[in-house]
PDB file of N, CA and C in Angstrom:
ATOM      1  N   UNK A   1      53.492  50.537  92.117  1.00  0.00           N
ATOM      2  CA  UNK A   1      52.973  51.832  91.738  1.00  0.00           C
ATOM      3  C   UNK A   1      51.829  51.665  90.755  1.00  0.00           C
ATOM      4  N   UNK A   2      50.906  52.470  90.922  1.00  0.00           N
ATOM      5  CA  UNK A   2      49.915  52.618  89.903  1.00  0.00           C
ATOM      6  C   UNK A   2      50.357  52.801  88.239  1.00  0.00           C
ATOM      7  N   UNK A   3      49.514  52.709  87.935  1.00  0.00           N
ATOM      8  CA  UNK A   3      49.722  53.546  86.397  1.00  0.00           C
ATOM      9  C   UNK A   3      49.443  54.579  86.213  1.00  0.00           C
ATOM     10  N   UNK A   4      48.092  55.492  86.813  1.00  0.00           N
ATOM     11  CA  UNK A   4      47.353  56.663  86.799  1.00  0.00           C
ATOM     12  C   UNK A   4      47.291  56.804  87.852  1.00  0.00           C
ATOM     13  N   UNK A   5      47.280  58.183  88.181  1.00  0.00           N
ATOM     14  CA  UNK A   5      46.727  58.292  89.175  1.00  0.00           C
ATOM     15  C   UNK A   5      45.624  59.696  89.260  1.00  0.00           C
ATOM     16  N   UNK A   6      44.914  59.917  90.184  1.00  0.00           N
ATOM     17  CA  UNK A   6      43.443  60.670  89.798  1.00  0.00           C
ATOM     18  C   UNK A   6      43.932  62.091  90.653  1.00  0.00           C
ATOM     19  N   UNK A   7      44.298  62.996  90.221  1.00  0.00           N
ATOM     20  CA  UNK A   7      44.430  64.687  90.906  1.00  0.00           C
ATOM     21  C   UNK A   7      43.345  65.320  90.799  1.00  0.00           C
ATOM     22  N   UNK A   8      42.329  65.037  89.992  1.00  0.00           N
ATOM     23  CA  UNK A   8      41.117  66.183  89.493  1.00  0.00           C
ATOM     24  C   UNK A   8      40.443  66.680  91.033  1.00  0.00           C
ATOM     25  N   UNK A   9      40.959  65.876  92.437  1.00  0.00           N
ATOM     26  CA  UNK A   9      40.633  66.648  93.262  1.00  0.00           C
ATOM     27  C   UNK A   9      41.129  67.068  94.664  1.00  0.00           C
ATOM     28  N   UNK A  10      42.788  67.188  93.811  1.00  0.00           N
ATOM     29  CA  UNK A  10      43.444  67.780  94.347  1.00  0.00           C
ATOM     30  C   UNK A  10      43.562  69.304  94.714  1.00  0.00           C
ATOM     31  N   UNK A  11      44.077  69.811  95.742  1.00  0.00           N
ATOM     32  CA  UNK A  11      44.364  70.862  95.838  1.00  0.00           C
ATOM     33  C   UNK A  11      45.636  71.515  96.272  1.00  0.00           C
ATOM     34  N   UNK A  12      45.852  72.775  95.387  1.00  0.00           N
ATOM     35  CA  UNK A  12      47.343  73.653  95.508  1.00  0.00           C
ATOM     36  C   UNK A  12      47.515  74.282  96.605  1.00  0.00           C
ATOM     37  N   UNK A  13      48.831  74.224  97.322  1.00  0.00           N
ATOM     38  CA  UNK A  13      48.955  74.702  98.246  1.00  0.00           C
ATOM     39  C   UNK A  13      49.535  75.691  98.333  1.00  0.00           C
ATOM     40  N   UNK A  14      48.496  76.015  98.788  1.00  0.00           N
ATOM     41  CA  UNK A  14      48.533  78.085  98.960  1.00  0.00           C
ATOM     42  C   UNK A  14      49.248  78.906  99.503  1.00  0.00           C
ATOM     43  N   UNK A  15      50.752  78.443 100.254  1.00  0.00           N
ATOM     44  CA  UNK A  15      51.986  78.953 100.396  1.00  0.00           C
ATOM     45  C   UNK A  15      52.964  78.244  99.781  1.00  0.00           C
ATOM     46  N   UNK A  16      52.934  77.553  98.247  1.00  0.00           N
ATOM     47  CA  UNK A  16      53.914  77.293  97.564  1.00  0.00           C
ATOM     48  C   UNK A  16      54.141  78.087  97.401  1.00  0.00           C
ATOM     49  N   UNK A  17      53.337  79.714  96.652  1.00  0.00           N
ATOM     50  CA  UNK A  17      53.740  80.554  96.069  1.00  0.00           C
ATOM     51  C   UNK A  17      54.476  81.739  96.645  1.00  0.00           C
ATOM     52  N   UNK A  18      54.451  82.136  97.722  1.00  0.00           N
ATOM     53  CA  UNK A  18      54.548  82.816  98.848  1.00  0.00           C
ATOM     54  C   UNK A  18      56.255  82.634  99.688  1.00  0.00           C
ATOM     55  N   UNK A  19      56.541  81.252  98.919  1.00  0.00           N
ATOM     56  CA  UNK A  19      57.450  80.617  99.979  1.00  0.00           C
ATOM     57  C   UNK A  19      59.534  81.457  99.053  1.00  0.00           C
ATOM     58  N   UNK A  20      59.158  81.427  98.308  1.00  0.00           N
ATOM     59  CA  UNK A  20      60.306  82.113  97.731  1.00  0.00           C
ATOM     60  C   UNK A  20      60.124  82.300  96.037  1.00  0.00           C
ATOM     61  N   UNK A  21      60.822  83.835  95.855  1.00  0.00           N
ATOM     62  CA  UNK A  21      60.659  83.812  94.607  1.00  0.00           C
ATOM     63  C   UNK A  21      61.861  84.244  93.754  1.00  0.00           C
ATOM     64  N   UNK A  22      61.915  83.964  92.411  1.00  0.00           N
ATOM     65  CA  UNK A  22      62.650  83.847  91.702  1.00  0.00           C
ATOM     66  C   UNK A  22      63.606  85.218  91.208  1.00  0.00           C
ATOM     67  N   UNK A  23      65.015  86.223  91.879  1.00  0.00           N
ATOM     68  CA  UNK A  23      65.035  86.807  91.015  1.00  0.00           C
ATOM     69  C   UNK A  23      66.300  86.587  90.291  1.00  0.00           C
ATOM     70  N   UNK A  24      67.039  88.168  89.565  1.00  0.00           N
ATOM     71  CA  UNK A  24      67.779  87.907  89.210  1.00  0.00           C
ATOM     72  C   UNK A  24      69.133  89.064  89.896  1.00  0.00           C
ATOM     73  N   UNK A  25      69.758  88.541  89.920  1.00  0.00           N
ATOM     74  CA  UNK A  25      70.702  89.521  91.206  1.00  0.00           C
ATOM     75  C   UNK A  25      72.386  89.060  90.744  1.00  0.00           C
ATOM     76  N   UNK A  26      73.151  90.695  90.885  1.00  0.00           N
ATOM     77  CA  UNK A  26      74.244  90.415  89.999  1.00  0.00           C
ATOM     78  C   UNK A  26      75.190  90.522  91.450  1.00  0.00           C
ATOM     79  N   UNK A  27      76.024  89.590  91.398  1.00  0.00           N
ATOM     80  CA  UNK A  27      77.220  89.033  92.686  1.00  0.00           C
ATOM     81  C   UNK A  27      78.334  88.729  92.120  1.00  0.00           C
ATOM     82  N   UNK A  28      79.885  89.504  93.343  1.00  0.00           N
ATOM     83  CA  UNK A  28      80.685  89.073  92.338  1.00  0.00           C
ATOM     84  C   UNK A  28      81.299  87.711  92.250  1.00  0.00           C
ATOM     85  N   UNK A  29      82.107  87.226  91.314  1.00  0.00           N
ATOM     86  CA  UNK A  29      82.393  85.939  91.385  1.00  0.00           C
ATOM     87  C   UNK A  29      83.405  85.369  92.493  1.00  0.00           C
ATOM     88  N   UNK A  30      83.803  86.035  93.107  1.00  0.00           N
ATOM     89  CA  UNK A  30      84.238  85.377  94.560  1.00  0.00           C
ATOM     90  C   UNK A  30      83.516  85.595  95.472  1.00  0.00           C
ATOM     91  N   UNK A  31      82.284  85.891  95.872  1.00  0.00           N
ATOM     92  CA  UNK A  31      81.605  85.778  96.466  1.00  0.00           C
ATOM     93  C   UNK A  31      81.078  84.449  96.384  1.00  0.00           C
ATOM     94  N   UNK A  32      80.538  84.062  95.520  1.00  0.00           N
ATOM     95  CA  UNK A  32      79.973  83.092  94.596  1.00  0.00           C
ATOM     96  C   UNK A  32      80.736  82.274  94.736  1.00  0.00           C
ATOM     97  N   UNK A  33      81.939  82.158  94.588  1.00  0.00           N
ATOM     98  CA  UNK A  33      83.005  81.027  95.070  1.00  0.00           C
ATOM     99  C   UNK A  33      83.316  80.241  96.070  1.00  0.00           C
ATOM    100  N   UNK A  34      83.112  81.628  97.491  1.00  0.00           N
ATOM    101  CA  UNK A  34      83.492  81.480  98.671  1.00  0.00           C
ATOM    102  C   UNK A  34      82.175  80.507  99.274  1.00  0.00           C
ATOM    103  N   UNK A  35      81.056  81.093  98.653  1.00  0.00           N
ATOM    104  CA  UNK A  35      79.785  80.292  99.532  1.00  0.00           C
ATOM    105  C   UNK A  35      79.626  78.786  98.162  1.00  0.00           C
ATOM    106  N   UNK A  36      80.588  78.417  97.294  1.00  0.00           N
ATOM    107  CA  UNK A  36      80.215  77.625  96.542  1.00  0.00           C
ATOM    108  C   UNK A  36      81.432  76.732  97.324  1.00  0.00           C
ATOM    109  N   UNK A  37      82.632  76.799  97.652  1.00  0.00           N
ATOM    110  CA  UNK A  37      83.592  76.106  98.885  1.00  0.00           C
ATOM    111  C   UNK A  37      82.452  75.604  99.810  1.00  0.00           C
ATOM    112  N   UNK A  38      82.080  76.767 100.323  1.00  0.00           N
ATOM    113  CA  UNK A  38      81.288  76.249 101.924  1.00  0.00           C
ATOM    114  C   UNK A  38      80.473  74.947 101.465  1.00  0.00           C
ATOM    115  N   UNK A  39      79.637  75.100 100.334  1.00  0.00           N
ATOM    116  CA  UNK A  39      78.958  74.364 100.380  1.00  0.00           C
ATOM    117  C   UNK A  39      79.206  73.174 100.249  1.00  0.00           C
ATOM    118  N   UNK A  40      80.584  72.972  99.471  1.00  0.00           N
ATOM    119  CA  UNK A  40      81.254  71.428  99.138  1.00  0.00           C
ATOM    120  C   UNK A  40      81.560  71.055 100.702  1.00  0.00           C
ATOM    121  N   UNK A  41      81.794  71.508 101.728  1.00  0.00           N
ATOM    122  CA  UNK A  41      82.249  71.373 102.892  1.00  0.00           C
ATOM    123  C   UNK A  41      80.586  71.204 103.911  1.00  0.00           C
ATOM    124  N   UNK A  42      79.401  71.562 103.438  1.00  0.00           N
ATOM    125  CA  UNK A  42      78.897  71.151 104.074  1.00  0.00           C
ATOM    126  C   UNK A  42      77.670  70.598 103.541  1.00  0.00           C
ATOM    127  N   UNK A  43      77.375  70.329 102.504  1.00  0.00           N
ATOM    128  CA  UNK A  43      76.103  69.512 101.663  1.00  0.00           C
ATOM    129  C   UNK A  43      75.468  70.260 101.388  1.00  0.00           C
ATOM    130  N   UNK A  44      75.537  71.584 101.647  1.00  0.00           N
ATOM    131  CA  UNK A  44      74.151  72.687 101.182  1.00  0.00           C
ATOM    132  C   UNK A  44      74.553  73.314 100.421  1.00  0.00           C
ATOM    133  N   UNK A  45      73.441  72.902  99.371  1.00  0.00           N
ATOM    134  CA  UNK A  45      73.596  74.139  97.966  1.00  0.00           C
ATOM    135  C   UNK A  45      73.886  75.605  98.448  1.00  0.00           C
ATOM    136  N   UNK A  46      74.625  76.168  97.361  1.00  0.00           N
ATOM    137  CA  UNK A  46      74.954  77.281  97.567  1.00  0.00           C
ATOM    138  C   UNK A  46      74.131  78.516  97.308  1.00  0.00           C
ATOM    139  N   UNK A  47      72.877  78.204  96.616  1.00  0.00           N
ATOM    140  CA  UNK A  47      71.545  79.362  96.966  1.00  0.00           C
ATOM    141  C   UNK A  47      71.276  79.171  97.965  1.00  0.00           C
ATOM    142  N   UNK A  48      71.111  77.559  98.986  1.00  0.00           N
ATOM    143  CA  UNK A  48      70.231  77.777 100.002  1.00  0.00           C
ATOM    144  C   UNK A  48      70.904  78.521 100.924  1.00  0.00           C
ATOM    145  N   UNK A  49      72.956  78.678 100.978  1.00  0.00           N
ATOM    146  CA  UNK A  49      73.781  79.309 101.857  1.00  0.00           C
ATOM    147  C   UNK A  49      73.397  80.652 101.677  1.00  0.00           C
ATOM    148  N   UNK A  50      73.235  81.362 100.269  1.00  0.00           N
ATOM    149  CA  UNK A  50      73.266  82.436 100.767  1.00  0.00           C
ATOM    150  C   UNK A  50      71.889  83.073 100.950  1.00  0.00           C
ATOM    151  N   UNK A  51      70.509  81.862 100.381  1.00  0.00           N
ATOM    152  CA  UNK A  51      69.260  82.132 101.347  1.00  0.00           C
ATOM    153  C   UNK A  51      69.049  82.512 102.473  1.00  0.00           C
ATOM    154  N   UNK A  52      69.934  81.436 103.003  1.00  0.00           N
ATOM    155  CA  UNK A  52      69.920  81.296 104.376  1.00  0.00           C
ATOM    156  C   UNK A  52      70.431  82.548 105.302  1.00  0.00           C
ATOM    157  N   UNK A  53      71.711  83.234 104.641  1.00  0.00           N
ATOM    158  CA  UNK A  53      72.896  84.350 104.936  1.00  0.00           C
ATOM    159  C   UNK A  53      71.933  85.194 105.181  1.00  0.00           C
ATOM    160  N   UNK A  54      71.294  85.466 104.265  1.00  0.00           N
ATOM    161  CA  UNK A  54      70.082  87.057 104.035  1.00  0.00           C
ATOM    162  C   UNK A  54      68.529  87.341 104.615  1.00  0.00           C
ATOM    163  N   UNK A  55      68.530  85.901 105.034  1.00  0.00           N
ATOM    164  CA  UNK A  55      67.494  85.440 105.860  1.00  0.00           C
ATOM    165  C   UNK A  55      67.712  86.009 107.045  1.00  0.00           C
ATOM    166  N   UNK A  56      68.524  85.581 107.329  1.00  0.00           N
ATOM    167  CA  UNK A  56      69.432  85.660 108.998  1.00  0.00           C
ATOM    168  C   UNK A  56      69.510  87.311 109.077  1.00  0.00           C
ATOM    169  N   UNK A  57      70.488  87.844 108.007  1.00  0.00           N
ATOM    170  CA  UNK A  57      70.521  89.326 108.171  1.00  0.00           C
ATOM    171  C   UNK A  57      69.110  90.257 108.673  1.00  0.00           C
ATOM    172  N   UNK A  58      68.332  89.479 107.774  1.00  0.00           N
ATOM    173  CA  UNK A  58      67.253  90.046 107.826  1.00  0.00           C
ATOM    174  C   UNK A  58      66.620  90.023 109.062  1.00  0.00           C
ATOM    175  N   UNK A  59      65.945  88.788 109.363  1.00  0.00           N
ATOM    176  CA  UNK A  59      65.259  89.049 110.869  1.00  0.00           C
ATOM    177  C   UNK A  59      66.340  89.588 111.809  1.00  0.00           C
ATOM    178  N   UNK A  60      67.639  89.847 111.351  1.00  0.00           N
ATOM    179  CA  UNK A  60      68.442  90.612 112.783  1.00  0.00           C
ATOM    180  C   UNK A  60      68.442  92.311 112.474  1.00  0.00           C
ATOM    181  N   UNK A  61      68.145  92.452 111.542  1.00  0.00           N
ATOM    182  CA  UNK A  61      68.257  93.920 110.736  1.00  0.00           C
ATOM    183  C   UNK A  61      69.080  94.251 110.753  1.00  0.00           C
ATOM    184  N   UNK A  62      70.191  93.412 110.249  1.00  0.00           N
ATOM    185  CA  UNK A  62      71.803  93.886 109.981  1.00  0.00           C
ATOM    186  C   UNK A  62      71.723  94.799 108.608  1.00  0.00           C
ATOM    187  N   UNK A  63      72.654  95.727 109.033  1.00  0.00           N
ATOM    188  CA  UNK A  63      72.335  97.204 107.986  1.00  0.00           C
ATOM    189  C   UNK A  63      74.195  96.873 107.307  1.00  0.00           C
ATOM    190  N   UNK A  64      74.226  96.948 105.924  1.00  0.00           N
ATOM    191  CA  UNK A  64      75.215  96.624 106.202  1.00  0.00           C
ATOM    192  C   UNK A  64      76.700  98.164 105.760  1.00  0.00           C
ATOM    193  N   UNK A  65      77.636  97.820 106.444  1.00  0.00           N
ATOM    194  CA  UNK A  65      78.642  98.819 106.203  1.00  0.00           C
ATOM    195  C   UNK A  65      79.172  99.147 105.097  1.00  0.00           C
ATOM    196  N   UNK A  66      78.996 100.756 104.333  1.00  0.00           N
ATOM    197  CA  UNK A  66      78.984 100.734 103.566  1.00  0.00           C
ATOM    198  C   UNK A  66      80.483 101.947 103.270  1.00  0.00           C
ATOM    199  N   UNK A  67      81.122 101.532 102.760  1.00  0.00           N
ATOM    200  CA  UNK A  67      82.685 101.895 102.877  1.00  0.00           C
ATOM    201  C   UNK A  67      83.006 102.403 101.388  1.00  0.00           C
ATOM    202  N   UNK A  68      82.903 103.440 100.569  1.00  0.00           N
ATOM    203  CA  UNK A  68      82.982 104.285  99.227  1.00  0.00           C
ATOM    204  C   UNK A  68      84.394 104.540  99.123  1.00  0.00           C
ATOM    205  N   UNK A  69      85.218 103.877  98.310  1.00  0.00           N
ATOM    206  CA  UNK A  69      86.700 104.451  98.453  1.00  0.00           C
ATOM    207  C   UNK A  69      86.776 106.173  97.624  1.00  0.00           C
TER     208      UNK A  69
END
């Protein structure tokens, strides 16, 4: 490996930013549990499970059922 190396003409790529963003979102803790199991069972972090969950919903336009006791 080098010691330095030269970026001054590098360039940022212009769907890092675009690609997901950061929020903050309140879930309850067995939810959080259930996809934190899955994930010990299958190597995937448990943001990317439920990335992935809402992703999916999404391009299917699953609406979801909403049941008010």
């Amino acid at each position: 490996m080098r010691e330095e190396y030269d970026f001054s003409n590098s360039v940022r790529n212009p769907f890092s930013k675009h690609v997901k963003k950061q929020i903050s979102i309140r879930i309850e803790t067995s939810t959080i549990d259930y996809f934190k199991d899955l994930a010990k069972e299958t190597g995937i972090t448990y943001q990317n499970l439920i990335n992935s969950y809402l992703t999916e919903c999404a391009h299917k336009h699953v609406k979801p059922e909403l049941k008010w006791a």
